[in-house]
Protein backbone atom coordinates (compact mmCIF):
# COMPACT_ATOMS: atom_id res chain seq x y z
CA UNK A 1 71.46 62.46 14.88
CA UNK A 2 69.68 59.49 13.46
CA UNK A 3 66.42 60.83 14.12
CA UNK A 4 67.27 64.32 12.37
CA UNK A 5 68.44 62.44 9.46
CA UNK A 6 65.39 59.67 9.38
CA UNK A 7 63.27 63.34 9.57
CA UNK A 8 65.05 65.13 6.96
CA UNK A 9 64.32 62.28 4.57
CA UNK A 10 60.94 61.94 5.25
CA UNK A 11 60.33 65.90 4.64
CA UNK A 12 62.44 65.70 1.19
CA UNK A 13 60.68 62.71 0.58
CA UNK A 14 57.13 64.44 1.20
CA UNK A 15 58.44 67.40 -0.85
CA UNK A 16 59.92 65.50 -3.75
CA UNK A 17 55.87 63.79 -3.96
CA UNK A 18 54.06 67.09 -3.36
CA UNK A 19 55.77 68.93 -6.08
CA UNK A 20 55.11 66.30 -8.37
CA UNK A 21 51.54 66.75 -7.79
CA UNK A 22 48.27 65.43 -9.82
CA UNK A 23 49.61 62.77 -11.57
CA UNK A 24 53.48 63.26 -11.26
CA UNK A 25 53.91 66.27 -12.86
CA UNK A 26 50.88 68.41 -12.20
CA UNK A 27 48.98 69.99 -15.19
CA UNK A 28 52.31 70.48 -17.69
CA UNK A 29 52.64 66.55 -17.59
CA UNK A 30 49.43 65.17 -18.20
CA UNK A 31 48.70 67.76 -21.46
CA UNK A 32 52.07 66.99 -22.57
CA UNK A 33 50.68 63.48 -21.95
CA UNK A 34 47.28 64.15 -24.29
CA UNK A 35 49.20 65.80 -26.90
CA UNK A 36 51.84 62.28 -27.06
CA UNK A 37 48.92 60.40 -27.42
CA UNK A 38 47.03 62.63 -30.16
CA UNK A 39 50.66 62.34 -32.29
CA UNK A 40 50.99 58.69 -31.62
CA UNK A 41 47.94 58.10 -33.22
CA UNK A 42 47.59 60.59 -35.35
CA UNK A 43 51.04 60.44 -36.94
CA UNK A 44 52.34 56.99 -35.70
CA UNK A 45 48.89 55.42 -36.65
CA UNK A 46 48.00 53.97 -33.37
CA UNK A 47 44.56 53.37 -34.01
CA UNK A 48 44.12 50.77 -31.49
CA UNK A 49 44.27 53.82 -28.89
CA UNK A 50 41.69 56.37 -31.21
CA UNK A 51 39.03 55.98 -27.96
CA UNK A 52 41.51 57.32 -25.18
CA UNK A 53 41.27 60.59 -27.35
CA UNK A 54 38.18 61.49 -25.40
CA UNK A 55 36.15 60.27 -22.21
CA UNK A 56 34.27 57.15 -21.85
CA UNK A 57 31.58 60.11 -20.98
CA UNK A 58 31.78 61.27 -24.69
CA UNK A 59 31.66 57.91 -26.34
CA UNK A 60 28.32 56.94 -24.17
CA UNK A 61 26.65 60.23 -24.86
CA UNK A 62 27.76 60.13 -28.95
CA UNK A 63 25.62 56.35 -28.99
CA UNK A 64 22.77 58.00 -26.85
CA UNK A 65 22.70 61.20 -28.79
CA UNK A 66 23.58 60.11 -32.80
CA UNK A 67 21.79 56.48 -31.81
CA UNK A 68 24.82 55.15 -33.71
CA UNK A 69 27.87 52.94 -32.32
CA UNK A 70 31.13 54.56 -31.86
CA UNK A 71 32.65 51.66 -33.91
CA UNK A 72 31.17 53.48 -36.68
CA UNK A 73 33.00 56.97 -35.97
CA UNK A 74 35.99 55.27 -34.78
CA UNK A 75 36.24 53.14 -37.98
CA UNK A 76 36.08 56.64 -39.90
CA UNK A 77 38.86 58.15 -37.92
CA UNK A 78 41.07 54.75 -38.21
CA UNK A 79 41.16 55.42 -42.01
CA UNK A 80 41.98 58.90 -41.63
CA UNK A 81 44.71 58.08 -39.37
CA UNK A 82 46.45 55.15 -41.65
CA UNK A 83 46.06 57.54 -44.38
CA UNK A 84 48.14 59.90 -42.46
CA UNK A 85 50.27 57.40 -41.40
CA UNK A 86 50.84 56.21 -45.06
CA UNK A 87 51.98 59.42 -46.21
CA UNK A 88 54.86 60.00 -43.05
CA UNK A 89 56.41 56.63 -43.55
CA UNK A 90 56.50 57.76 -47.45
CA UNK A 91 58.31 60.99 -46.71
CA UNK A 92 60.23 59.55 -43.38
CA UNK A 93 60.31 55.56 -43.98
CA UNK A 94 58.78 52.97 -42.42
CA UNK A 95 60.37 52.90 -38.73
CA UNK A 96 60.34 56.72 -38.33
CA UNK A 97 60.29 58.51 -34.96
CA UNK A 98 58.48 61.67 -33.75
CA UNK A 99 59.14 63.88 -30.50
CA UNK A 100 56.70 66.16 -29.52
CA UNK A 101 57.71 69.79 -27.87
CA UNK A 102 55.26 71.71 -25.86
CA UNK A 103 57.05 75.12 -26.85
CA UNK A 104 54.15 77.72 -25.07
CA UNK A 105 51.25 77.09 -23.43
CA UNK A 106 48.55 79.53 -22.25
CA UNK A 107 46.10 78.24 -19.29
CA UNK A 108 42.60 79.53 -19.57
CA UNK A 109 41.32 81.99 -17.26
CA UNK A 110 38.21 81.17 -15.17
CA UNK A 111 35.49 83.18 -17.38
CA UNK A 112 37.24 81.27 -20.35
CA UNK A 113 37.08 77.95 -18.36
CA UNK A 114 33.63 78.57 -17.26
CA UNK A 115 31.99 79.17 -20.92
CA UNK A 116 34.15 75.57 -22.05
CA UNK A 117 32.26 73.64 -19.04
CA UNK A 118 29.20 74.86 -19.92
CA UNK A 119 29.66 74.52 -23.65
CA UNK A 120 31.06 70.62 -22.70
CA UNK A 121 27.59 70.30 -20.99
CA UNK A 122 25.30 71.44 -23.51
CA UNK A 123 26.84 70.04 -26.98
CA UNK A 124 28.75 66.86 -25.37
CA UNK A 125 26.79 65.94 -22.23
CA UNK A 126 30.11 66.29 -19.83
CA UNK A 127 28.66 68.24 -16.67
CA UNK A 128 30.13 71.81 -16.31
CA UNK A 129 31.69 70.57 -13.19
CA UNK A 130 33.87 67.98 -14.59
CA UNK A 131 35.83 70.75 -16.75
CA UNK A 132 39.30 70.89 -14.72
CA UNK A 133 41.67 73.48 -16.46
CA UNK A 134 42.30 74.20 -20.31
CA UNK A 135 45.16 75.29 -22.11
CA UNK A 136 45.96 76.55 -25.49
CA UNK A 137 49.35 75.44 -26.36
CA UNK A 138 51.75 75.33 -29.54
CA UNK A 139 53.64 72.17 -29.76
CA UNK A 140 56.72 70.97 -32.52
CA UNK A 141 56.51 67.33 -33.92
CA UNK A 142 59.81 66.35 -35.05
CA UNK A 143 59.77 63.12 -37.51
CA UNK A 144 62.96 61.27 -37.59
CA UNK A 145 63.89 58.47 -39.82
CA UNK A 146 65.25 58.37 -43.43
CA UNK A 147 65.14 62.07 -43.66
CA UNK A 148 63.82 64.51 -41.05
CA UNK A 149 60.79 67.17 -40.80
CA UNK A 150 58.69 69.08 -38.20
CA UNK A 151 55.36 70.29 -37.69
CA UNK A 152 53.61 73.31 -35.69
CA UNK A 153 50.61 72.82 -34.10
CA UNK A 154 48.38 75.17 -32.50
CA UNK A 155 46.73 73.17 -29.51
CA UNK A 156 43.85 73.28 -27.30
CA UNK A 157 43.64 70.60 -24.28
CA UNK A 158 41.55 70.22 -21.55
CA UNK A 159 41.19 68.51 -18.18
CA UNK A 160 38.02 66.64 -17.33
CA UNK A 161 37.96 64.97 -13.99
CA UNK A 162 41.68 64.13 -13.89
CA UNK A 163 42.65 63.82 -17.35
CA UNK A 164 43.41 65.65 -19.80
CA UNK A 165 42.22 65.31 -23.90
CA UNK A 166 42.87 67.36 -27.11
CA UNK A 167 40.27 69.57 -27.65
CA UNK A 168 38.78 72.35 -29.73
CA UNK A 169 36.78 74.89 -28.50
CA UNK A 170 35.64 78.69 -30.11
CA UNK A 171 33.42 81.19 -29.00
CA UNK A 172 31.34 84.47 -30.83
CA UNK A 173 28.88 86.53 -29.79
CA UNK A 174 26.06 84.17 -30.15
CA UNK A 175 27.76 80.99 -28.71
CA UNK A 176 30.51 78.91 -29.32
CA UNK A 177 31.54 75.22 -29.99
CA UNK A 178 33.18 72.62 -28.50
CA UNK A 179 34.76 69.32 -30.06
CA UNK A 180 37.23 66.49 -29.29
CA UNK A 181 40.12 66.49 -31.73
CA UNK A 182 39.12 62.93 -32.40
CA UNK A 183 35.97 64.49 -34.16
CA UNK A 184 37.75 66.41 -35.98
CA UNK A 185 39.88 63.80 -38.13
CA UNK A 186 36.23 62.82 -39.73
CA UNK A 187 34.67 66.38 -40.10
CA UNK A 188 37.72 67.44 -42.87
């Protein structure tokens, strides 16, 4: 009887980690992970963590390709940010809070995925073969503190190696483009 019961927590044990999968959660936690992190700094002004927005593989190939230091784009984005930031503690206080909802989230299909790899490779130097998965996802901010608010946002995430960043990504007849959100807070 011992023996059954030592082997039935072993299996539920097994089960309980394989379920969790990549990461403890599989692919739901770890964009619901990137799109924390985008609000915390974003919103909450975290601008000591602006260079987790993207891979080390972006910051190296934005010195190499701009022949500029990254201090110099992440200095740009930290003012963005606090500006941001200013404005929310005006309308919410000082100490507010922020949850974030992922309320849908659509993965890409492989056709989809394969044009972002190859787009990563050619405009951001991140080999087609690193692109993991993508999502486009809508997500709810909810600011709490001396009054209360939300915002929508329309999402795009993606997984290279084995995490995930916000991303943006479009595509036409003649091409496409690719860009971490972190870009983004300095292009206007």
């Amino acid at each position: 009887m011992k023996k059954t019961f030592a082997l039935l927590l072993v299996l539920v044990a097994l089960f309980s980690f394989v379920s969790c999968g990549n990461g403890g959660g599989g692919a739901e936690e770890g964009y619901k992970k990137a799109v924390e992190l985008l609000a915390e700094v974003e919103y909450g002004g975290a601008t000591d963590k602006l260079e987790s927005l993207a891979p080390e593989l972006f910051w190296d190939y934005y010195e190499k390709t701009y022949a500029m230091p990254r201090k110099s784009m992440l200095d740009e984005v930290a003012w963005a940010v606090e500006q941001t930031n200013t404005q929310l503690e005006e309308l919410y206080g000082a100490d507010f809070g922020m949850a974030v909802e992922i309320t849908q989230a659509t993965e890409a299909d492989a056709e989809l995925l394969s044009k972002i790899g190859a787009a990563f490779a050619e405009q951001k130097g991140i080999e087609a073969e690193k692109i993991k998965g993508a999502y486009t996802l809508k997500a709810k901010v909810t600011f709490n503190g001396s009054s209360t608010g939300e915002e929508e946002l329309d999402l795009q995430v993606v997984k290279i190696e084995d995490t995930w960043y916000c991303a943006e990504w479009y595509f036409y007849d003649e091409g496409g483009y690719v860009v971490f959100t972190v870009e983004t807070f300095v292009m206007g």
